[in-house]
N, C-alpha and C. Protein backbone atom coordinates (compact mmCIF):
# COMPACT_ATOMS: atom_id res chain seq x y z
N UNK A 1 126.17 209.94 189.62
CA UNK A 1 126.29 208.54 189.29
C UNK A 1 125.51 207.75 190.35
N UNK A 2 124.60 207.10 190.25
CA UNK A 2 123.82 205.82 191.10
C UNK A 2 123.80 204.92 190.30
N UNK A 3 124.18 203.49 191.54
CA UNK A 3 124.74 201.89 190.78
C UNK A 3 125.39 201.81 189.58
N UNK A 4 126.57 202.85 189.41
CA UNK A 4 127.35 202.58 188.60
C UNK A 4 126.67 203.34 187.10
N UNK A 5 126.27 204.23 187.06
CA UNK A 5 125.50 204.46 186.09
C UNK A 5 125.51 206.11 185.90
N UNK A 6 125.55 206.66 185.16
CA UNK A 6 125.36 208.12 184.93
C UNK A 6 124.24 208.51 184.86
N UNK A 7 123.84 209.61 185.71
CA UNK A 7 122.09 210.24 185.25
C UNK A 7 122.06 211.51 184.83
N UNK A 8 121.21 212.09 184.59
CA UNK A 8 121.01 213.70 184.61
C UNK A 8 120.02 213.76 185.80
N UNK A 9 119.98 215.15 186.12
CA UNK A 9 118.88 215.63 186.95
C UNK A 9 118.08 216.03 186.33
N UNK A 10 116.72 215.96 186.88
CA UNK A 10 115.48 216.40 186.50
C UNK A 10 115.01 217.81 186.37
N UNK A 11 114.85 218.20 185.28
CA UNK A 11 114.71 219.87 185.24
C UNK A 11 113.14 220.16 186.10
N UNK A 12 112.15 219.67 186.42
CA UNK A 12 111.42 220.20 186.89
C UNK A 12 111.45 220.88 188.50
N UNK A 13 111.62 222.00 188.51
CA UNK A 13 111.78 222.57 189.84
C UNK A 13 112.86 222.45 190.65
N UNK A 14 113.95 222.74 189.65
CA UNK A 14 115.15 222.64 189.55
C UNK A 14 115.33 224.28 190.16
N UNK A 15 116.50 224.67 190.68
CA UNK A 15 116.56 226.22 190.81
C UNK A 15 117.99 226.56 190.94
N UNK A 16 117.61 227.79 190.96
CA UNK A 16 119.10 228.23 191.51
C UNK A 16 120.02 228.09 193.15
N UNK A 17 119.60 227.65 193.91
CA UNK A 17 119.85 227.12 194.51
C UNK A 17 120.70 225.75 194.83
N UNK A 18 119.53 225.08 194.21
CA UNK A 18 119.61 223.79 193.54
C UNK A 18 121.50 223.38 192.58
N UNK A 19 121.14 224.38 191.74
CA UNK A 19 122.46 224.79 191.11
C UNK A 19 123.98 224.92 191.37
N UNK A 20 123.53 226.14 192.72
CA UNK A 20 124.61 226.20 193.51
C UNK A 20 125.65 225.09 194.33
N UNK A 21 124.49 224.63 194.88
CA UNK A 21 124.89 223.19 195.50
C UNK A 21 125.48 222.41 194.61
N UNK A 22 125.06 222.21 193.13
CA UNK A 22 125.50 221.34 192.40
C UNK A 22 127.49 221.58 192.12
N UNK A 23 127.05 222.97 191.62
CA UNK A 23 128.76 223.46 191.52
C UNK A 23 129.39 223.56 192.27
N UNK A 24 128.98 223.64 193.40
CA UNK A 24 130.22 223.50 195.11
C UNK A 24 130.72 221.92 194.93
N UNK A 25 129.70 220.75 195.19
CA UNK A 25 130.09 219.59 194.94
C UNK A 25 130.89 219.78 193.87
N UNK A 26 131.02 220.13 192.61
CA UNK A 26 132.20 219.91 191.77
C UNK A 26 133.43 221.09 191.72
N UNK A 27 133.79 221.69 193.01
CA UNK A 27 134.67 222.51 192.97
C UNK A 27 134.78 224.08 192.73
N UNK A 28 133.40 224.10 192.37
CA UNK A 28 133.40 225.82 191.99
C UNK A 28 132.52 226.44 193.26
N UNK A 29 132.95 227.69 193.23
CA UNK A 29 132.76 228.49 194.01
C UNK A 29 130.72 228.34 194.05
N UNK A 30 129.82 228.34 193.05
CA UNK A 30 128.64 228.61 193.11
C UNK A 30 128.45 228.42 191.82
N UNK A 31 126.95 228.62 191.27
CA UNK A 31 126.21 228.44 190.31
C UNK A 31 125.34 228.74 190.12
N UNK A 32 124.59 228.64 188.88
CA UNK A 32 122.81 229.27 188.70
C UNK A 32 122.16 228.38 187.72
N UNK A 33 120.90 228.80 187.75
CA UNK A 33 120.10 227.61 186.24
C UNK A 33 120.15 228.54 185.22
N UNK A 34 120.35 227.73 184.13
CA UNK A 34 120.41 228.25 182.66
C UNK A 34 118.84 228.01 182.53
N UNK A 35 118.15 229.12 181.74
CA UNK A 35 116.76 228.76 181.16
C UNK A 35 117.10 227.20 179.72
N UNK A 36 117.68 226.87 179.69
CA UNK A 36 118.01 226.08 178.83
C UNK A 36 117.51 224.54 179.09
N UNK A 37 116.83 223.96 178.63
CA UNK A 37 116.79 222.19 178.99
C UNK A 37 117.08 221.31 177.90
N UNK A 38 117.89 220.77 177.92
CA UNK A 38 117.90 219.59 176.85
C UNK A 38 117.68 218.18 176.85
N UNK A 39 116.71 217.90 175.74
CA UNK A 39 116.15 216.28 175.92
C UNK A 39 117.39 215.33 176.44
N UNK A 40 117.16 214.13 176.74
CA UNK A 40 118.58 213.50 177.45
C UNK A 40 118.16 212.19 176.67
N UNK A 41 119.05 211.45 176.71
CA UNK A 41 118.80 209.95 176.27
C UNK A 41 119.65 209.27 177.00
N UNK A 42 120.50 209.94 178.40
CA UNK A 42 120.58 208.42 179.56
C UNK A 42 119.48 208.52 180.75
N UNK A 43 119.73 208.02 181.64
CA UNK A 43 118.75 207.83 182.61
C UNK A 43 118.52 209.12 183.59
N UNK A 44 117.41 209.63 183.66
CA UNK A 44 116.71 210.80 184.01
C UNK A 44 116.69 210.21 185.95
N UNK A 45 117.60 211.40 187.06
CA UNK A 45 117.36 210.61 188.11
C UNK A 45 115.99 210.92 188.76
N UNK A 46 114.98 210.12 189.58
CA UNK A 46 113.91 210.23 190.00
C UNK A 46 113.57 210.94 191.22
N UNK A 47 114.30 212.14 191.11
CA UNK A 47 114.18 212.59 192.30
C UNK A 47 114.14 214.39 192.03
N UNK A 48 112.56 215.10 192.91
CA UNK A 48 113.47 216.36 192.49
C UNK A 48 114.25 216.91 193.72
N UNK A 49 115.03 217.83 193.57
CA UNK A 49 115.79 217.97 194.60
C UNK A 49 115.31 219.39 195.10
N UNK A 50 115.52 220.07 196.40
CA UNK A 50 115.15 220.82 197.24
C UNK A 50 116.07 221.35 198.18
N UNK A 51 117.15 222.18 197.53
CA UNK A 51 118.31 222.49 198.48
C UNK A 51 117.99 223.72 199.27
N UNK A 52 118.83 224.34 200.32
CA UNK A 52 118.51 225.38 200.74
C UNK A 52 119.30 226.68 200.38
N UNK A 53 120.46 225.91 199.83
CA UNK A 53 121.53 226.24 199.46
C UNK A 53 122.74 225.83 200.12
N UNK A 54 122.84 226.08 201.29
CA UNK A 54 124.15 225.63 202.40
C UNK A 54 124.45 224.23 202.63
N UNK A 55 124.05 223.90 201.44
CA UNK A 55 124.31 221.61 201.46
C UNK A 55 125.91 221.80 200.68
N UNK A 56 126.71 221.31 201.24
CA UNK A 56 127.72 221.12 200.96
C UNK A 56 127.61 220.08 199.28
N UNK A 57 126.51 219.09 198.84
CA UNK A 57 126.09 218.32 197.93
C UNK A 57 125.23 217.94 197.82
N UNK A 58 124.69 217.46 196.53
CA UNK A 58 123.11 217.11 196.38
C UNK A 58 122.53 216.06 197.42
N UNK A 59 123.08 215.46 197.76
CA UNK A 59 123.19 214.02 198.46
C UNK A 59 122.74 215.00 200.00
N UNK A 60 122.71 215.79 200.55
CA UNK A 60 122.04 216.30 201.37
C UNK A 60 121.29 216.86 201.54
N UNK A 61 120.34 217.36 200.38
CA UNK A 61 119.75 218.01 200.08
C UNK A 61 117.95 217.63 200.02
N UNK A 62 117.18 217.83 200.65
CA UNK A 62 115.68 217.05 200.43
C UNK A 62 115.35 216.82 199.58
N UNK A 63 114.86 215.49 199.04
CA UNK A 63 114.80 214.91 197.93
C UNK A 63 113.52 214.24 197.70
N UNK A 64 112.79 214.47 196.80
CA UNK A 64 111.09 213.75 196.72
C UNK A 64 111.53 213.31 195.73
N UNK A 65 110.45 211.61 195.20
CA UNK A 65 110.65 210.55 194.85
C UNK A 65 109.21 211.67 193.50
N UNK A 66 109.70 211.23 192.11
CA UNK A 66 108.28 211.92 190.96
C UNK A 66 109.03 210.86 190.32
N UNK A 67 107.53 210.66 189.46
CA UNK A 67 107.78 209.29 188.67
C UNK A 67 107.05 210.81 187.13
N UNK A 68 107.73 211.32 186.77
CA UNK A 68 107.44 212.38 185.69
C UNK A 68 108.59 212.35 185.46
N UNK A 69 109.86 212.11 185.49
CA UNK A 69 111.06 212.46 185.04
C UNK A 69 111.63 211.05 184.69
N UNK A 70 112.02 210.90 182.93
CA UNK A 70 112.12 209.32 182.69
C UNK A 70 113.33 209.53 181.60
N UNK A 71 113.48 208.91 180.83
CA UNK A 71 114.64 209.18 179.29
C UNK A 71 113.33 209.21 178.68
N UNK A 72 114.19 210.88 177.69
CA UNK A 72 113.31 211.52 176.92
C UNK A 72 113.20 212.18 177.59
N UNK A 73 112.97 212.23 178.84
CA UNK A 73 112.50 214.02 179.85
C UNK A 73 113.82 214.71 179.66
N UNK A 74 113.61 216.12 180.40
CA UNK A 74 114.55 217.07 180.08
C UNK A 74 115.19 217.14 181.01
N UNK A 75 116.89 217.01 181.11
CA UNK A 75 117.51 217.13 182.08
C UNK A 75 118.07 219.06 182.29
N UNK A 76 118.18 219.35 183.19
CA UNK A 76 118.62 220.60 183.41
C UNK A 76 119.84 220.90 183.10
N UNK A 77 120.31 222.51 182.57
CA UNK A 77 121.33 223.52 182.52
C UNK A 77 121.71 224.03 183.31
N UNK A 78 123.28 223.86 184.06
CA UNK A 78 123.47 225.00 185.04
C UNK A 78 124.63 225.53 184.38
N UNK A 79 125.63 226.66 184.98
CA UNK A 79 126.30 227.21 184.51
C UNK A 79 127.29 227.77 185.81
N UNK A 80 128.53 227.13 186.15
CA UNK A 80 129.10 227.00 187.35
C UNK A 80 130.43 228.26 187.12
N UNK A 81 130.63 229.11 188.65
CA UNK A 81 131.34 230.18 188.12
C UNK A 81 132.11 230.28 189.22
N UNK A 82 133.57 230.44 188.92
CA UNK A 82 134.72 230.53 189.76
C UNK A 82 135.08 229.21 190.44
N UNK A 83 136.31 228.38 189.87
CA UNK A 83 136.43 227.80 190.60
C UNK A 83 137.58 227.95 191.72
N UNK A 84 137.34 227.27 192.64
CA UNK A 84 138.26 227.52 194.10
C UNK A 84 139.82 227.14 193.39
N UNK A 85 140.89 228.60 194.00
CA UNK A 85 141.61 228.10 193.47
C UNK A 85 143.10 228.48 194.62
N UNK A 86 143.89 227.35 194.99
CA UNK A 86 144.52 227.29 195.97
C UNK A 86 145.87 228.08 195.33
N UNK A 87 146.93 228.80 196.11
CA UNK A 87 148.18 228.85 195.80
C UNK A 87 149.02 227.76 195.80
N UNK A 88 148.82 226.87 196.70
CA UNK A 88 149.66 225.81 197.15
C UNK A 88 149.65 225.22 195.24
N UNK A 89 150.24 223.77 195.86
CA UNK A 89 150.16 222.97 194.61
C UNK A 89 150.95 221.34 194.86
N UNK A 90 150.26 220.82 194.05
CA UNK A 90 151.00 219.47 193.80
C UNK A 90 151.81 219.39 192.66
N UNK A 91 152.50 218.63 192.84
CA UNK A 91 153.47 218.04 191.16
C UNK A 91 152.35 217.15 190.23
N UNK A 92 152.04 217.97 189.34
CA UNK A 92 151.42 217.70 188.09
C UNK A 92 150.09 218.84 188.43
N UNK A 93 149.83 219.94 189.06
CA UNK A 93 148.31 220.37 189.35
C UNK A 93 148.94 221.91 188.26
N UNK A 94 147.80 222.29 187.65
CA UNK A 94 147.98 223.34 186.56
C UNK A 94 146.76 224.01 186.90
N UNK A 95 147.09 225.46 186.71
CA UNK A 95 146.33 227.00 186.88
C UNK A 95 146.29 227.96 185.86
N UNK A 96 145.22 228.46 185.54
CA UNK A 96 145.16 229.78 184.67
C UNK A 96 145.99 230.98 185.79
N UNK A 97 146.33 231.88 185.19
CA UNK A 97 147.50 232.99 185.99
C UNK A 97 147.58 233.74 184.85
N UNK A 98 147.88 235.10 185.55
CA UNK A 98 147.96 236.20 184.63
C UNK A 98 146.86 236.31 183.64
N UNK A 99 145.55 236.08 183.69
CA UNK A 99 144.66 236.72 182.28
C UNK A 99 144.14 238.01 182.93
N UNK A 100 142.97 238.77 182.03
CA UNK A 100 142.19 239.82 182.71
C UNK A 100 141.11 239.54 183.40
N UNK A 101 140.87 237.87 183.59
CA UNK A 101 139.72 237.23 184.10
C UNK A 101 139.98 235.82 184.55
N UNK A 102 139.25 235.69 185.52
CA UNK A 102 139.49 234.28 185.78
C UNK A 102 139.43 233.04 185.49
N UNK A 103 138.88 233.39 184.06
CA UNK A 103 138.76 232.63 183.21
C UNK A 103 140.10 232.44 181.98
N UNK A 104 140.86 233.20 182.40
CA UNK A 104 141.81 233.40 180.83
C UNK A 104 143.65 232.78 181.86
């Protein structure tokens, strides 16, 4: 989100890396790029990003200014796996438990 606004990221030179970083910022353990891009129709952000991986969030991550990424460009696919998951708990916080995967 910048000024109140939702974007996608810019698929060009996007990576796995890139990825990773993305899914830590939202709670999961890591991530990767999907070969997948889909056209977008909100605002494409202008920046590509350049992580190393060990950025805790995109927002730390080296960032160059491309005026190639607009609405109508293709925002990127990632695909985020395992999320961090505490024993503790709060009143109202809910967990998957007991499947054959960490997903179930």
């Amino acid at each position: 989100c910048k000024n109140n606004e939702w974007r996608t990221v810019c698929s060009r030179d996007w990576g796995n890396l890139d990825a990773a970083v993305a899914c830590r910022q939202l709670g999961y353990d890591g991530g990767y790029t999907q070969n997948t891009y889909a056209s977008v129709i909100i605002p494409v952000d202008p920046f590509e990003y350049h992580c190393n991986g060990r950025e805790s969030n995109l927002q730390d991550c080296e960032m160059q200014a491309v005026s190639r990424c607009s609405y109508g460009s293709y925002g990127t696919t990632i695909v985020c796996v395992r999320r961090n998951v505490s024993d503790s708990c709060d009143s109202g916080d809910i967990r998957l438990w007991g499947g054959q995967t960490t997903y179930e």
